[in-house]
C-alpha atoms as a PDB file:
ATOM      1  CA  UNK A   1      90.293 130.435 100.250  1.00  0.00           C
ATOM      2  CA  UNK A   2      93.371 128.258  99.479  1.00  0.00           C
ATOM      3  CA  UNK A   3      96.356 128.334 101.563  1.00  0.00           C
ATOM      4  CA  UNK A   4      98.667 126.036  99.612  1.00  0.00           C
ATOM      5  CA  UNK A   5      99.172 127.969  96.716  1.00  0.00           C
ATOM      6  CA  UNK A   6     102.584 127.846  94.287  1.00  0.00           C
ATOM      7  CA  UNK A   7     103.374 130.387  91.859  1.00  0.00           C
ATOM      8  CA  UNK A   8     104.086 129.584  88.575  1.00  0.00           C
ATOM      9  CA  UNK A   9     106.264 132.284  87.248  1.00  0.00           C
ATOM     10  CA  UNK A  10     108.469 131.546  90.702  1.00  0.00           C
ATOM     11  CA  UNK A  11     109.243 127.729  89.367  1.00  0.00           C
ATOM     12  CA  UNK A  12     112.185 126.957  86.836  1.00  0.00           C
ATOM     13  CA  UNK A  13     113.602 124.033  85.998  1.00  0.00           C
ATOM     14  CA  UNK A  14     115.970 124.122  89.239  1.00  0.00           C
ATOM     15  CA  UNK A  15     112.986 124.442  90.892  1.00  0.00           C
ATOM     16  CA  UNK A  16     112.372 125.375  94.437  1.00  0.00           C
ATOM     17  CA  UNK A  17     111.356 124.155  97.636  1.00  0.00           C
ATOM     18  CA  UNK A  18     108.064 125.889  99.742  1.00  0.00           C
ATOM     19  CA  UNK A  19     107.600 124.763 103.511  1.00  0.00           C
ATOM     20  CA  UNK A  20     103.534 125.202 104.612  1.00  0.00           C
ATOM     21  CA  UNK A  21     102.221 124.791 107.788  1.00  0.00           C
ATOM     22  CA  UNK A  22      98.786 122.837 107.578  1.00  0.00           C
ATOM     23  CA  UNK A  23      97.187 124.891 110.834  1.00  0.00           C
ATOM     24  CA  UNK A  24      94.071 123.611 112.813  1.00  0.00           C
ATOM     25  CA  UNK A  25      91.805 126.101 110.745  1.00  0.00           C
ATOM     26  CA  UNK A  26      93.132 124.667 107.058  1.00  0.00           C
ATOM     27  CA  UNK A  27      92.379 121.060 108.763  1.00  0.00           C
ATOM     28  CA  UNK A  28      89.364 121.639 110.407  1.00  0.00           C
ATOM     29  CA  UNK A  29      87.614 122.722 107.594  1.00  0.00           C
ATOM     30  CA  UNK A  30      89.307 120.392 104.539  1.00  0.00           C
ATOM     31  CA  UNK A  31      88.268 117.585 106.727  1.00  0.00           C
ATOM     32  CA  UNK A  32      84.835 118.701 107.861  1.00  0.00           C
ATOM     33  CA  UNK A  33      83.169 116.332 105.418  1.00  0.00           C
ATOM     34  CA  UNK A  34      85.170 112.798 106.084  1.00  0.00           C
ATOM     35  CA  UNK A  35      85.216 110.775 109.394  1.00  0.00           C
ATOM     36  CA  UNK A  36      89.011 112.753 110.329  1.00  0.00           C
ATOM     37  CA  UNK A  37      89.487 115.314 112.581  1.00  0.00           C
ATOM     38  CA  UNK A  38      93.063 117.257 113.450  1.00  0.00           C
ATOM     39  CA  UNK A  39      94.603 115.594 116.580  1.00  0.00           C
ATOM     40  CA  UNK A  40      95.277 117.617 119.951  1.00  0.00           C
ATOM     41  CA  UNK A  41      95.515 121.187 120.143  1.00  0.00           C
ATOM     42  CA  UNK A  42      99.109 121.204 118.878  1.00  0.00           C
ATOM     43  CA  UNK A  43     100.555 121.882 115.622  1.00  0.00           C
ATOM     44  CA  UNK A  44      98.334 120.227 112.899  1.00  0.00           C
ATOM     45  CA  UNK A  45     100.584 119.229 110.512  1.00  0.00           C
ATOM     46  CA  UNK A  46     102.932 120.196 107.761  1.00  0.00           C
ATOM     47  CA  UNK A  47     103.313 119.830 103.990  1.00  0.00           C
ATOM     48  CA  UNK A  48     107.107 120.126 102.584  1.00  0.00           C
ATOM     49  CA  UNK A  49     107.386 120.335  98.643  1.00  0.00           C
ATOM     50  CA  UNK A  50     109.848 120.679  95.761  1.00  0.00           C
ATOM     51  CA  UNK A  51     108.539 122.201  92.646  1.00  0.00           C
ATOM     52  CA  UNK A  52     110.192 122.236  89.076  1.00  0.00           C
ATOM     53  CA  UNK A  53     109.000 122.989  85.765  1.00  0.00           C
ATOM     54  CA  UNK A  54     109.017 120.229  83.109  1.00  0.00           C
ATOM     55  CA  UNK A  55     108.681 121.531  80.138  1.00  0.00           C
ATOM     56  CA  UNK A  56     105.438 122.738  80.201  1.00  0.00           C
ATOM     57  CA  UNK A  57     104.449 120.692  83.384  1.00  0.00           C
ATOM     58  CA  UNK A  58     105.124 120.845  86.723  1.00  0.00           C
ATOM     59  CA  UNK A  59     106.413 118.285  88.700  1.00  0.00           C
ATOM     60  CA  UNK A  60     105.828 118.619  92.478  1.00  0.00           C
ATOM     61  CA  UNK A  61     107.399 116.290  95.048  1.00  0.00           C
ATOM     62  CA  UNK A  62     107.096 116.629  99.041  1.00  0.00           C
ATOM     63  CA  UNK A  63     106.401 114.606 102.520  1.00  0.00           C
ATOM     64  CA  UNK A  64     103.550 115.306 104.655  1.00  0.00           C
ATOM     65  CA  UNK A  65     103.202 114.878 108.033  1.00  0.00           C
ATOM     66  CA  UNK A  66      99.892 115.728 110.045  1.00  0.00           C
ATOM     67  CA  UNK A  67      98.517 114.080 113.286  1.00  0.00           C
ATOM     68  CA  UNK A  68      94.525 113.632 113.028  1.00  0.00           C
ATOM     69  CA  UNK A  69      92.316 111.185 115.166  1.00  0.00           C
ATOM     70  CA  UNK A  70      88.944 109.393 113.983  1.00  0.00           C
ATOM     71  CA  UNK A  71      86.854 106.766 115.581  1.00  0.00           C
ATOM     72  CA  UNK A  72      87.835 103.075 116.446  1.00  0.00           C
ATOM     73  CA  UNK A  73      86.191 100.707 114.099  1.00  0.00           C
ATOM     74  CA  UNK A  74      85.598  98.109 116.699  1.00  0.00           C
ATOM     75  CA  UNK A  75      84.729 100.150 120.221  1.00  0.00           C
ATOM     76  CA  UNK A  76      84.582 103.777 118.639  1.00  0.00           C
ATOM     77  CA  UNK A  77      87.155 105.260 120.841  1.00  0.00           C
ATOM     78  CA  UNK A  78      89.105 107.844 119.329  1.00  0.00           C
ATOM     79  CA  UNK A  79      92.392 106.278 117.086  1.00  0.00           C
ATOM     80  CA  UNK A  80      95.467 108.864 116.904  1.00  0.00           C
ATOM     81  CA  UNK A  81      96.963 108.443 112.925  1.00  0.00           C
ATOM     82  CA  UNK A  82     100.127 109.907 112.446  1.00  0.00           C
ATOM     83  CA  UNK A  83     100.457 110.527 108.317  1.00  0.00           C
ATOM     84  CA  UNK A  84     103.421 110.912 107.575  1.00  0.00           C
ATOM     85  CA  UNK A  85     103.421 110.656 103.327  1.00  0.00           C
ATOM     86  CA  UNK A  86     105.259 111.393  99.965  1.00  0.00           C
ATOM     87  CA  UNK A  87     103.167 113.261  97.736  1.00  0.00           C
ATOM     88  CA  UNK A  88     104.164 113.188  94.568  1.00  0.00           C
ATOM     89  CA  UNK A  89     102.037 114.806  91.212  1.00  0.00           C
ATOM     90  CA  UNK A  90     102.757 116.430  87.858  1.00  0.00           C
ATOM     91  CA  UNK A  91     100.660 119.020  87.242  1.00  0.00           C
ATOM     92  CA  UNK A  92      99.696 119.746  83.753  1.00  0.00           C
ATOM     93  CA  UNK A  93      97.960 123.686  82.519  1.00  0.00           C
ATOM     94  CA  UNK A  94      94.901 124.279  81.012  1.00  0.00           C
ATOM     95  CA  UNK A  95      90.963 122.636  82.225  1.00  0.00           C
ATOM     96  CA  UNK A  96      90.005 118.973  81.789  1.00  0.00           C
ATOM     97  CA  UNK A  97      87.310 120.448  79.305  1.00  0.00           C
ATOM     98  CA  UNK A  98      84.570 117.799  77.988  1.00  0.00           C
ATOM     99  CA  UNK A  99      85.850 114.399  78.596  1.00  0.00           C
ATOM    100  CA  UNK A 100      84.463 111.337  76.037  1.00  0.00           C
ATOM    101  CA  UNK A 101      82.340 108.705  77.662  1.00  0.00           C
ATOM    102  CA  UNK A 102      84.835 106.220  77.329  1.00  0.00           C
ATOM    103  CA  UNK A 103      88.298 106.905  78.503  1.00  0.00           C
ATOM    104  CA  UNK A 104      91.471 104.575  78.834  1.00  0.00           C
ATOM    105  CA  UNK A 105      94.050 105.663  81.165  1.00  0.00           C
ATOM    106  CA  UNK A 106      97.434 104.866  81.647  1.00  0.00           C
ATOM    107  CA  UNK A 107      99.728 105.060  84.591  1.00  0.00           C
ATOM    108  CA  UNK A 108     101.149 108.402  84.049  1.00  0.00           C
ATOM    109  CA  UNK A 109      97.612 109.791  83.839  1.00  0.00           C
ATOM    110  CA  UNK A 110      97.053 108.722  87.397  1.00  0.00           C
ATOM    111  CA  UNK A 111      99.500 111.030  88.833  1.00  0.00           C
ATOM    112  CA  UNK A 112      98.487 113.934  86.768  1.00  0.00           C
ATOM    113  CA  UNK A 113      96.729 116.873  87.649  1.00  0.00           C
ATOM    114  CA  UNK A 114      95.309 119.880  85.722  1.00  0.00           C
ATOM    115  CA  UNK A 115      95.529 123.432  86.828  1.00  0.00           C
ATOM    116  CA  UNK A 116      94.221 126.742  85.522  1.00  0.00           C
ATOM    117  CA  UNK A 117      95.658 130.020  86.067  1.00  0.00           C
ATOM    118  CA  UNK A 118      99.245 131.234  87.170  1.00  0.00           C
ATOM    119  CA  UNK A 119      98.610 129.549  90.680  1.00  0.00           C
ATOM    120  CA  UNK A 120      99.338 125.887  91.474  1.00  0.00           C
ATOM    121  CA  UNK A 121      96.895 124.781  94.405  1.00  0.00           C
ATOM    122  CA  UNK A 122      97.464 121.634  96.165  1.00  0.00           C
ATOM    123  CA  UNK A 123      94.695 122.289  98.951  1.00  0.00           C
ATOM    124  CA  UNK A 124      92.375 119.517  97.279  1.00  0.00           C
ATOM    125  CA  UNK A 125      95.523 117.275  96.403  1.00  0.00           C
ATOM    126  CA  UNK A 126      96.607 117.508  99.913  1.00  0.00           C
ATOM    127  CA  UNK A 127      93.149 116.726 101.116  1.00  0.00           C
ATOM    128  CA  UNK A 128      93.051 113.575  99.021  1.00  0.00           C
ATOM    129  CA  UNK A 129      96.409 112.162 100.481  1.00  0.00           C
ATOM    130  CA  UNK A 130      95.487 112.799 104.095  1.00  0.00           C
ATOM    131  CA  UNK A 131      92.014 110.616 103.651  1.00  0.00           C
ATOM    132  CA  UNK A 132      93.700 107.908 101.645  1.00  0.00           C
ATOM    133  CA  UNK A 133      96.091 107.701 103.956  1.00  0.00           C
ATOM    134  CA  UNK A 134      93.403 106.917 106.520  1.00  0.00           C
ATOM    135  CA  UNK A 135      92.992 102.909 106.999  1.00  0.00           C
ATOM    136  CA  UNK A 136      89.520 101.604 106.007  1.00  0.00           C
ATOM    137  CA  UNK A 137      88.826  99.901 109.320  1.00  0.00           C
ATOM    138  CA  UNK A 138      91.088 102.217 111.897  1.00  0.00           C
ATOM    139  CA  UNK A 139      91.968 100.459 115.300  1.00  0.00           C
ATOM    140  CA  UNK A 140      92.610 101.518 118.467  1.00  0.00           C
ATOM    141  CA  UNK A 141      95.304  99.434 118.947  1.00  0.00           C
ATOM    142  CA  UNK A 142      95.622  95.873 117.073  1.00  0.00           C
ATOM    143  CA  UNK A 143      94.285  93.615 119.910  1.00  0.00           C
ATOM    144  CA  UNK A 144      90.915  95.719 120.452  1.00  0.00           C
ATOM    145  CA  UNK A 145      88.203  94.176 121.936  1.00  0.00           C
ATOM    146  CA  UNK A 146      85.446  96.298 120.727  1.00  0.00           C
ATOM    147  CA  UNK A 147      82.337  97.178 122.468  1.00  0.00           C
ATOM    148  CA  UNK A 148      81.368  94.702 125.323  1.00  0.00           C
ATOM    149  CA  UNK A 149      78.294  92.955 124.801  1.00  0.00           C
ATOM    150  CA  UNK A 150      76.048  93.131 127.897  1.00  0.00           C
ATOM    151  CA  UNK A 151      75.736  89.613 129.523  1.00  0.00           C
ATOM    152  CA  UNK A 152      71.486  89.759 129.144  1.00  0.00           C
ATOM    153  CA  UNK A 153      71.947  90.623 125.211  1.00  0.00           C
ATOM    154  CA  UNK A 154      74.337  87.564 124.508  1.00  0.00           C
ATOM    155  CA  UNK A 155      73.342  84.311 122.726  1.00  0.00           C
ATOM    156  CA  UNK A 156      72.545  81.236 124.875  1.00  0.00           C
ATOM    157  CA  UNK A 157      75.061  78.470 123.302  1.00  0.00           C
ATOM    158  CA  UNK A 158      71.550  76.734 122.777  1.00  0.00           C
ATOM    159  CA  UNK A 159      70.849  78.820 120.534  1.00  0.00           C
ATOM    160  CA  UNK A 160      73.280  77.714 117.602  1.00  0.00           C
ATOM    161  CA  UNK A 161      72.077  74.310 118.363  1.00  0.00           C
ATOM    162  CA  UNK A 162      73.557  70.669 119.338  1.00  0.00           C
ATOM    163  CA  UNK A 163      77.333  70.526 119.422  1.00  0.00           C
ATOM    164  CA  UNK A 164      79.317  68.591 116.928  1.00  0.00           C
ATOM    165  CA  UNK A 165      79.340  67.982 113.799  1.00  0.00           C
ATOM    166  CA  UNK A 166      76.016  68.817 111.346  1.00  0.00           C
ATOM    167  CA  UNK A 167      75.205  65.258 110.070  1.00  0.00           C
ATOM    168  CA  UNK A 168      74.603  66.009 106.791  1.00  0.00           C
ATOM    169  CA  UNK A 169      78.211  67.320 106.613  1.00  0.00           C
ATOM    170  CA  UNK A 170      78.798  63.791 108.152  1.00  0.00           C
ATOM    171  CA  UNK A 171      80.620  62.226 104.775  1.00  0.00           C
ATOM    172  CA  UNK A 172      82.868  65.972 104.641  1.00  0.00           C
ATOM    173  CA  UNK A 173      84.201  65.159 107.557  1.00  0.00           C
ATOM    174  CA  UNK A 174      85.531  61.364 107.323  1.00  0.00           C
ATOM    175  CA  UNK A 175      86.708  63.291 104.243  1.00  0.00           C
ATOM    176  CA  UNK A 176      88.936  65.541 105.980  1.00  0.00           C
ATOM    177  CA  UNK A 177      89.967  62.475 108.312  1.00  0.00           C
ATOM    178  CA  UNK A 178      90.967  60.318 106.209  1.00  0.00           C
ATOM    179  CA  UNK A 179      93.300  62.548 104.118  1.00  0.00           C
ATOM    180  CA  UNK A 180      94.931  64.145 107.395  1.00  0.00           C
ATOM    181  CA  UNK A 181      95.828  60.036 107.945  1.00  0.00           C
ATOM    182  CA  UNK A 182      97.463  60.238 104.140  1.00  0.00           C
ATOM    183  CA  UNK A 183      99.385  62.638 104.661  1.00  0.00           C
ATOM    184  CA  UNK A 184     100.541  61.574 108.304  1.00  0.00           C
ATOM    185  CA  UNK A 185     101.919  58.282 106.259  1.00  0.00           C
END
């Protein structure tokens, strides 16, 4: 059941502003499917808007905070995000309906969204900010070490072979050495 949920016949061109607070429940379960989870036991997050009608659009502008947690990239410890994001969308009425095969879009068409009905829910646009505002490869902190390698599962330095330089990339390097002494000059 959506919680986020504007009214349309409560929107003019003044507009007006709605506060919603995203609880552990709403996160929980609009995250169950993505790596995310909500973050502590505290308040989850919070989603601040301004709606306005457009002519017949809607154009709804807000920040979103929310504190979640997902897994280190490189030692899989959990990694605290803080989102804090603009959203920003104009909302257009009526269904998509049957789309061509071939379809050019422009910039505005990025940021619009069709909605059916006299409600305006942003539960799935909300959902899509929070995981793109994930990082692909989350760290624990910037100078992680990952997971230690046990010393018995590391590669012998004999195993990469003889030290120096590969001698069929012999003529590479004098390459290299000669124009580091051209531009020395």
């Amino acid at each position: 059941m959506p919680e986020l949920v504007l009214h349309v016949t409560d929107i003019d061109e003044i507009g007006r502003d709605y506060d919603f607070d995203l609880t552990r429940a709403w996160l929980d379960a609009a995250l169950q499917d993505t790596p995310l989870r909500r973050a502590g036991e505290g308040q989850a997050g919070h989603l601040h808007v301004h709606a306005q009608q457009n002519g017949q659009e809607y154009l709804v502008q807000g920040q979103l905070t929310a504190a979640l947690e997902t897994d280190c990239c490189r030692c899989l410890g959990p990694t605290v995000l803080d989102v804090d994001t603009e959203l920003t969308a104009l909302l257009s009425p009526g269904a998509m309906g049957e789309l061509p095969d071939e379809i050019e879009l422009d910039a505005e068409d990025l940021d619009r969204v069709r909605f059916t009905g006299p409600d305006i829910i942003l539960d799935d646009l909300v959902r899509e900010q929070l995981v793109l505002e994930c990082p692909m490869q989350p760290l624990c902190r910037p100078d992680c070490a990952g997971i230690p390698v046990p010393k018995h599962v590391r590669p012998r330095p004999e195993d990469f072979g003889p030290e120096g330089v590969d001698p069929r990339l012999a003529g590479l390097e004098q390459l290299r050495d000669k124009l580091s002494d051209d531009k020395e000059s």
